[in-house]
Structure formats: structure tokens, C-alpha cells
PDB file of N, CA and C in Angstrom:
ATOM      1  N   UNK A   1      -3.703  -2.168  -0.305  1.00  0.00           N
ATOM      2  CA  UNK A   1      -3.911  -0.782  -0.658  1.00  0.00           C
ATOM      3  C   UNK A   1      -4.596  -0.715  -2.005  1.00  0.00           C
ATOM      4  N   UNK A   2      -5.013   0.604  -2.599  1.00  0.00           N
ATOM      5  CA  UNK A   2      -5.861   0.658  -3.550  1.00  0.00           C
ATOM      6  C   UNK A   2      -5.247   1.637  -4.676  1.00  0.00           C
ATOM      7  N   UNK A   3      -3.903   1.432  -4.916  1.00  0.00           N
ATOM      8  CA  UNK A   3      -3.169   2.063  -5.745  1.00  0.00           C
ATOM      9  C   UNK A   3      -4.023   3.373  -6.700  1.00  0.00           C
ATOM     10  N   UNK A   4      -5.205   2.332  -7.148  1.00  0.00           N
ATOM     11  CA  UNK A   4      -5.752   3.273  -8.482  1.00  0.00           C
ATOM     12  C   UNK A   4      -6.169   4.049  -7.695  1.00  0.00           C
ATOM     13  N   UNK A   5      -6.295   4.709  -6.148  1.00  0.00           N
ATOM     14  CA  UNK A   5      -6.491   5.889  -5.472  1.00  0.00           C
ATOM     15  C   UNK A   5      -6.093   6.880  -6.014  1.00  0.00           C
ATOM     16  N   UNK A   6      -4.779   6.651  -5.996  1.00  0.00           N
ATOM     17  CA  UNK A   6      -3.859   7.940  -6.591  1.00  0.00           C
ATOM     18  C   UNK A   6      -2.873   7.651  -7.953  1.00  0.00           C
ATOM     19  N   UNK A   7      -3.252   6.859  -8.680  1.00  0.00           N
ATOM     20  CA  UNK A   7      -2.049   6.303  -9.897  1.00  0.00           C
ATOM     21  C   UNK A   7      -2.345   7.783 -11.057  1.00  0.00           C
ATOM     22  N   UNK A   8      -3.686   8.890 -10.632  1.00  0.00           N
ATOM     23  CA  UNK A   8      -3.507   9.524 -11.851  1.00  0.00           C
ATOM     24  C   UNK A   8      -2.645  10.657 -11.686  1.00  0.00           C
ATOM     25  N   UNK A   9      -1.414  10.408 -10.693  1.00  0.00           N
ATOM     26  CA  UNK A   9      -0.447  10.986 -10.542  1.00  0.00           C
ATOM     27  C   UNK A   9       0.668  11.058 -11.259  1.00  0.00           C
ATOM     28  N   UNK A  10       0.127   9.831 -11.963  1.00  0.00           N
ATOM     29  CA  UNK A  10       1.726   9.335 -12.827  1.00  0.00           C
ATOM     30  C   UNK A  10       1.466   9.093 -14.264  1.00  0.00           C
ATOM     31  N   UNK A  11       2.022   9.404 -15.026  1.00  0.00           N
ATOM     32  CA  UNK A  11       1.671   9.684 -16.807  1.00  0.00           C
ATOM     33  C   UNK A  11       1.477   8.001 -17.084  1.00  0.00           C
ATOM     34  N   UNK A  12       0.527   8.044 -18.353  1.00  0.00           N
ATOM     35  CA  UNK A  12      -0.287   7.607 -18.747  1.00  0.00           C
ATOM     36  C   UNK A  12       0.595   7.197 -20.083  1.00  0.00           C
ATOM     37  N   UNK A  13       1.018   7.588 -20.403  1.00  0.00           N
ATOM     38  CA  UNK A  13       2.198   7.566 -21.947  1.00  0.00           C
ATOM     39  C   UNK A  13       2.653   6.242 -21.646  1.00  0.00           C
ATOM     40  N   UNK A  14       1.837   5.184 -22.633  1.00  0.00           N
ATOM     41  CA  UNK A  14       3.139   3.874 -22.773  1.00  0.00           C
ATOM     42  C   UNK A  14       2.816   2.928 -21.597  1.00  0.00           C
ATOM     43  N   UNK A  15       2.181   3.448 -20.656  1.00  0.00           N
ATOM     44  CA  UNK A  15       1.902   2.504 -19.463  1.00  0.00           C
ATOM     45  C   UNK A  15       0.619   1.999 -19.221  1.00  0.00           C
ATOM     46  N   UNK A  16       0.728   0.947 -19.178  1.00  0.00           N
ATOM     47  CA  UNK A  16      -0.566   0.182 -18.357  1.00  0.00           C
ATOM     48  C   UNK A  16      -1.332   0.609 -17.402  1.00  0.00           C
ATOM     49  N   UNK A  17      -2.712   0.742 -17.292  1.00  0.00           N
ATOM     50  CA  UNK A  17      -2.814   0.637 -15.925  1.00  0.00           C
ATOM     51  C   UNK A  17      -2.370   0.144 -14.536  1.00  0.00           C
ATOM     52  N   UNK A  18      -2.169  -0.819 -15.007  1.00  0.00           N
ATOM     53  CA  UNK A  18      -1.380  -2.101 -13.848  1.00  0.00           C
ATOM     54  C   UNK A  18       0.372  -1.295 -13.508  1.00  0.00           C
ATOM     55  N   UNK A  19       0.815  -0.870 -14.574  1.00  0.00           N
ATOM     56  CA  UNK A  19       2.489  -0.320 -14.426  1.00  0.00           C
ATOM     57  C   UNK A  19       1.843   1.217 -13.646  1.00  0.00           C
ATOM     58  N   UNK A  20       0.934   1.619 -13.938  1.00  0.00           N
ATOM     59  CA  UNK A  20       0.910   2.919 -12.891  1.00  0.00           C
ATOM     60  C   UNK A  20       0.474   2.629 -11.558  1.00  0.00           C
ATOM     61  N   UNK A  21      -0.546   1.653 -10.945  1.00  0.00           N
ATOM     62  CA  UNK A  21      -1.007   0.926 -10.266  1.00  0.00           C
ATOM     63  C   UNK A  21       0.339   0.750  -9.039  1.00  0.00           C
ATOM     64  N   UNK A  22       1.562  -0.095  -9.799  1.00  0.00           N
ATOM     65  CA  UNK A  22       2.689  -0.291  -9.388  1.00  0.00           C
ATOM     66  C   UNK A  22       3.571   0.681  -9.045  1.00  0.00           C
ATOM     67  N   UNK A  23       3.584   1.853  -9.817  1.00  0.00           N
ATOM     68  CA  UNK A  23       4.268   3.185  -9.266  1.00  0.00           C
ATOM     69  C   UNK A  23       3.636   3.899  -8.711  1.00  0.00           C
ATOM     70  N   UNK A  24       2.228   3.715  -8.053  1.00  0.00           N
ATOM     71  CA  UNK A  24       1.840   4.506  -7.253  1.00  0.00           C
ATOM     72  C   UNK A  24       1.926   3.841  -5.623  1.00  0.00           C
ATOM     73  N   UNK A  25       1.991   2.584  -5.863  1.00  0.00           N
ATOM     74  CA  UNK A  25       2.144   1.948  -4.769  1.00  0.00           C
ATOM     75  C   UNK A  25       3.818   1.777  -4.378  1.00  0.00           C
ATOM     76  N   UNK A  26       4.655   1.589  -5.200  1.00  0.00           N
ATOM     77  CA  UNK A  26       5.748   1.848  -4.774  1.00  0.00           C
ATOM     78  C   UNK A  26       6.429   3.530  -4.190  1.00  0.00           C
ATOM     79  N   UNK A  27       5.674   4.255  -4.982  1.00  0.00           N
ATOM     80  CA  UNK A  27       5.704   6.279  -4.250  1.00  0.00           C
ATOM     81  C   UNK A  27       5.231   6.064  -3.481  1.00  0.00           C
ATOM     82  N   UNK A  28       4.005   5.738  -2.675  1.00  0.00           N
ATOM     83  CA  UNK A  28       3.609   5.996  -1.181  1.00  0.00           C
ATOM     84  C   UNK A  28       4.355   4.683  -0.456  1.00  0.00           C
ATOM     85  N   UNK A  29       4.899   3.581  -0.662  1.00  0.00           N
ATOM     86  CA  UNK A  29       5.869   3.256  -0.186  1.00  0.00           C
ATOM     87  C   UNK A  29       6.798   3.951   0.314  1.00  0.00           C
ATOM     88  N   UNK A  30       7.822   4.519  -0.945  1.00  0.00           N
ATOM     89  CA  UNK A  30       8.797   5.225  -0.522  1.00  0.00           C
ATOM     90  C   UNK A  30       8.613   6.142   0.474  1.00  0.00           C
ATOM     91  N   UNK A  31       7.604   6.723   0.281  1.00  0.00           N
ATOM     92  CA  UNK A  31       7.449   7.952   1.573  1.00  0.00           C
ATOM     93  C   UNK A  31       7.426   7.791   2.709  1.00  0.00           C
ATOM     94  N   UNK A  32       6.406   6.592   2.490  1.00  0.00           N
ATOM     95  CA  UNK A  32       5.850   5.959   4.188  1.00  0.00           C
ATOM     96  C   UNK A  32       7.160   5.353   4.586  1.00  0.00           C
ATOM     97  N   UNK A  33       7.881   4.888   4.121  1.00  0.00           N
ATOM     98  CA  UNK A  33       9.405   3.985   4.939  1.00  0.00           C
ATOM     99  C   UNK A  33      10.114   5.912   5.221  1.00  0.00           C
ATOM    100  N   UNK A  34      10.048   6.928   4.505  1.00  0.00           N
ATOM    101  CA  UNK A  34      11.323   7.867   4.947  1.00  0.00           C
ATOM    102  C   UNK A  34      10.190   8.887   6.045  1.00  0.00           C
ATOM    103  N   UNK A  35       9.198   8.709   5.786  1.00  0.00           N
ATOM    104  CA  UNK A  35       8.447   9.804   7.272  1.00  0.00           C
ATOM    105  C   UNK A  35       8.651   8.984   8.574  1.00  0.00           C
ATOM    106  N   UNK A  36       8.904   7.212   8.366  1.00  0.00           N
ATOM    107  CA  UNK A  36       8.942   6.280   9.200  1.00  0.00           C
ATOM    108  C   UNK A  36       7.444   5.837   9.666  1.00  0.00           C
ATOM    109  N   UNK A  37       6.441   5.850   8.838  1.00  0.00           N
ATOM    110  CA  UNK A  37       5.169   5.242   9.381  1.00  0.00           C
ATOM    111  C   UNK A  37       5.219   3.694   8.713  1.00  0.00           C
ATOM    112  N   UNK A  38       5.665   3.246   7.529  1.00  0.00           N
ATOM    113  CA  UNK A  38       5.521   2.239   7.084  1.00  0.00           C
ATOM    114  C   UNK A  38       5.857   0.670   7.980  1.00  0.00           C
ATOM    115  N   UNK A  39       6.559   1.082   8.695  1.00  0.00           N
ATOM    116  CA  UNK A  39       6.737  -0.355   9.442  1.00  0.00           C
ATOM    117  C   UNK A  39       5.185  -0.215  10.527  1.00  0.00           C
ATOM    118  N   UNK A  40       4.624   0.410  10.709  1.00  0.00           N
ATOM    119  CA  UNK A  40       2.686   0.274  11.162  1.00  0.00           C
ATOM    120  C   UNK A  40       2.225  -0.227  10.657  1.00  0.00           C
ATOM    121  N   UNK A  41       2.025   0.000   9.143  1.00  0.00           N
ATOM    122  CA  UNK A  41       1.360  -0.321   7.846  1.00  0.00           C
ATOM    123  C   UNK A  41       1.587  -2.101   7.867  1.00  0.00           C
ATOM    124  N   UNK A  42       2.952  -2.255   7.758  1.00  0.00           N
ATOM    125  CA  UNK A  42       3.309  -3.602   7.587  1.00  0.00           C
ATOM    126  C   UNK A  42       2.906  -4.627   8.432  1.00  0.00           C
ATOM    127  N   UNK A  43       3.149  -3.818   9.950  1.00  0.00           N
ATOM    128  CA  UNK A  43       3.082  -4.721  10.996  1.00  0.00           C
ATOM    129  C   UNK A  43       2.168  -3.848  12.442  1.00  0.00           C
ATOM    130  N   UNK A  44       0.975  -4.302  11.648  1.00  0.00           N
ATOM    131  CA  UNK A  44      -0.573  -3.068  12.411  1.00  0.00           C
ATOM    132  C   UNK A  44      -0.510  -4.003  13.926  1.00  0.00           C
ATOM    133  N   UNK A  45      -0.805  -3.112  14.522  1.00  0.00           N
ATOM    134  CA  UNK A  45      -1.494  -3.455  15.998  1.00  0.00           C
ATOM    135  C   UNK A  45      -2.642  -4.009  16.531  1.00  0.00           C
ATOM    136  N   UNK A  46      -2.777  -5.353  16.403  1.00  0.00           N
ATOM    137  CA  UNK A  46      -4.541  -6.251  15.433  1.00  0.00           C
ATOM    138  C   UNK A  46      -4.095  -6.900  16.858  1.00  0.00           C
ATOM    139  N   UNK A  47      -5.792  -7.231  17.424  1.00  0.00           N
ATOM    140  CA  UNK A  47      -5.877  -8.653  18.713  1.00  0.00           C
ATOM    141  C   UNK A  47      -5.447  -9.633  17.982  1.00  0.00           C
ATOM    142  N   UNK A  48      -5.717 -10.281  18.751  1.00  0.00           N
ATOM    143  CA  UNK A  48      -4.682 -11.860  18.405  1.00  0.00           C
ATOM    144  C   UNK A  48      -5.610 -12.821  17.611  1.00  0.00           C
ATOM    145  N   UNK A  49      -6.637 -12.654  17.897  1.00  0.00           N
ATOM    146  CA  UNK A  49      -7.951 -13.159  16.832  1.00  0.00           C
ATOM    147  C   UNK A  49      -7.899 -12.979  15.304  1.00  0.00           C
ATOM    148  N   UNK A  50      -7.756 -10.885  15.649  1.00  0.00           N
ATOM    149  CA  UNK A  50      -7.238 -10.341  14.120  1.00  0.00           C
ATOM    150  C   UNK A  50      -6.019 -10.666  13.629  1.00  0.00           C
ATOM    151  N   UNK A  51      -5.370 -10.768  14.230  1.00  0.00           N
ATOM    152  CA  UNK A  51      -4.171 -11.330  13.684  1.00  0.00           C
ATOM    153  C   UNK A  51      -3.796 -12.782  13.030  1.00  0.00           C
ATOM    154  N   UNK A  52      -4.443 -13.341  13.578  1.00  0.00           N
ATOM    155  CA  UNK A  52      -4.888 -14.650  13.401  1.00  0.00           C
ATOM    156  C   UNK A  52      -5.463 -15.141  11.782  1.00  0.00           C
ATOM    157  N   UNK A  53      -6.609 -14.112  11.622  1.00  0.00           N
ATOM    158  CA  UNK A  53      -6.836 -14.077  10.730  1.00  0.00           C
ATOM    159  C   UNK A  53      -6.405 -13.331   9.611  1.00  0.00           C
ATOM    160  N   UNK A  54      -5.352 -12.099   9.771  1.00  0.00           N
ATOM    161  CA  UNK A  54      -4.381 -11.599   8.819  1.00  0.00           C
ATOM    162  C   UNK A  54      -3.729 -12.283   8.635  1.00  0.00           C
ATOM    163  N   UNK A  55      -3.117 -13.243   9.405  1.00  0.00           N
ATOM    164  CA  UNK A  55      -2.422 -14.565   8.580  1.00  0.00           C
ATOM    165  C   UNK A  55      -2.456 -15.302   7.326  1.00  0.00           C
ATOM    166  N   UNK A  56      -3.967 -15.403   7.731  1.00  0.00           N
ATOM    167  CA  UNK A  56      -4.433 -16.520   7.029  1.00  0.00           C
ATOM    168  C   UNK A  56      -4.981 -15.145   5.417  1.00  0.00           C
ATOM    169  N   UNK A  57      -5.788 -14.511   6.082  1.00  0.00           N
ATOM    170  CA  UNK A  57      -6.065 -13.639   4.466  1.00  0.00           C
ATOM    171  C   UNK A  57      -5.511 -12.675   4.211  1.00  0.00           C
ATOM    172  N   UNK A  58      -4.606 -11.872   5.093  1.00  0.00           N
ATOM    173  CA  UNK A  58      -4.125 -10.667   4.909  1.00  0.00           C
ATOM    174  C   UNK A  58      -4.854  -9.566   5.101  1.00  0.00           C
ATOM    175  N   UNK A  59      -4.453  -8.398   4.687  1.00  0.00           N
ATOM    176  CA  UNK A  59      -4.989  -6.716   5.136  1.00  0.00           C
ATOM    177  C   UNK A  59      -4.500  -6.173   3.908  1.00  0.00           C
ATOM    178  N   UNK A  60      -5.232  -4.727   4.005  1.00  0.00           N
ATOM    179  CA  UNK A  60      -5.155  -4.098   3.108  1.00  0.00           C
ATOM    180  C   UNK A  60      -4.409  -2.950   3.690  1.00  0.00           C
ATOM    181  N   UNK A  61      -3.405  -2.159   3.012  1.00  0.00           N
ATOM    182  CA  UNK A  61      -2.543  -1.257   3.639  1.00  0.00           C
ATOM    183  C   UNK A  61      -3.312  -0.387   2.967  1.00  0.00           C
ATOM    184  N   UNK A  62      -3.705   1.068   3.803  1.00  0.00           N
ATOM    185  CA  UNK A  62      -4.282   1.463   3.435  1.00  0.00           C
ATOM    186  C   UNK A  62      -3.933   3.446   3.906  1.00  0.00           C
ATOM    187  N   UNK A  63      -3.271   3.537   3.129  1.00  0.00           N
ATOM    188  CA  UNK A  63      -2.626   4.804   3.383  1.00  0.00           C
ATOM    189  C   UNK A  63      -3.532   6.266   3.201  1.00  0.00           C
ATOM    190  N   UNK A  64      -2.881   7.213   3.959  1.00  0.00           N
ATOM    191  CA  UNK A  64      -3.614   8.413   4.807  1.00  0.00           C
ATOM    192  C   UNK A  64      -3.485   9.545   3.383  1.00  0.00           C
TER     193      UNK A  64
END
């Protein structure tokens, strides 16, 4: 995912980029596990080829 999407949600006072980065990705976490979409996110519906190769490099979660 691409946190700095939405990190200028979260104050700027005292924090890093990287520490807002982290609380923006942990807030659309939280949400996505209580609307119940996050287990998609985690575990996408990829051919076996793609999958294959999410193994090996991973995916980008990439929220709506």
C-alpha cells in the first residue's frame, strides 16, 4: 500500500514522515479488518502463476 496516500490525515507535530506513513497504514487497517474486507487484501484471489509469483515478491495492498 501507499500510506503517503492518505498520511496528511494525521498531524504532523513531532512525527516523522515514516511515523505518519505507519498510522495511516495501521487506520485503514483497522477499518478494513472491522467492515471485514481486509482478509481479501491479505489473501487476494491471484491464478496460480500470480500467486506464485506473490510469493516470491509480494503485492501491494492497495486500498479503495
Amino acid at each position: 500500500m501507499y500510506p503517503s496516500l492518505r498520511n496528511h490525515n494525521f498531524a504532523r507535530a513531532g512525527r516523522s514522515n515514516d511515523q505518519r506513513n505507519a498510522d495511516s497504514a495501521i487506520a485503514w487497517m483497522c477499518f478494513a479488518d472491522l467492515e471485514g474486507s481486509l482478509a481479501g487484501f491479505l489473501d487476494p484471489s491471484l491464478a496460480p502463476n500470480e500467486r506464485e509469483e506473490a510469493q516470491i515478491e509480494g503485492w501491494i495492498l492497495w486500498p479503495k
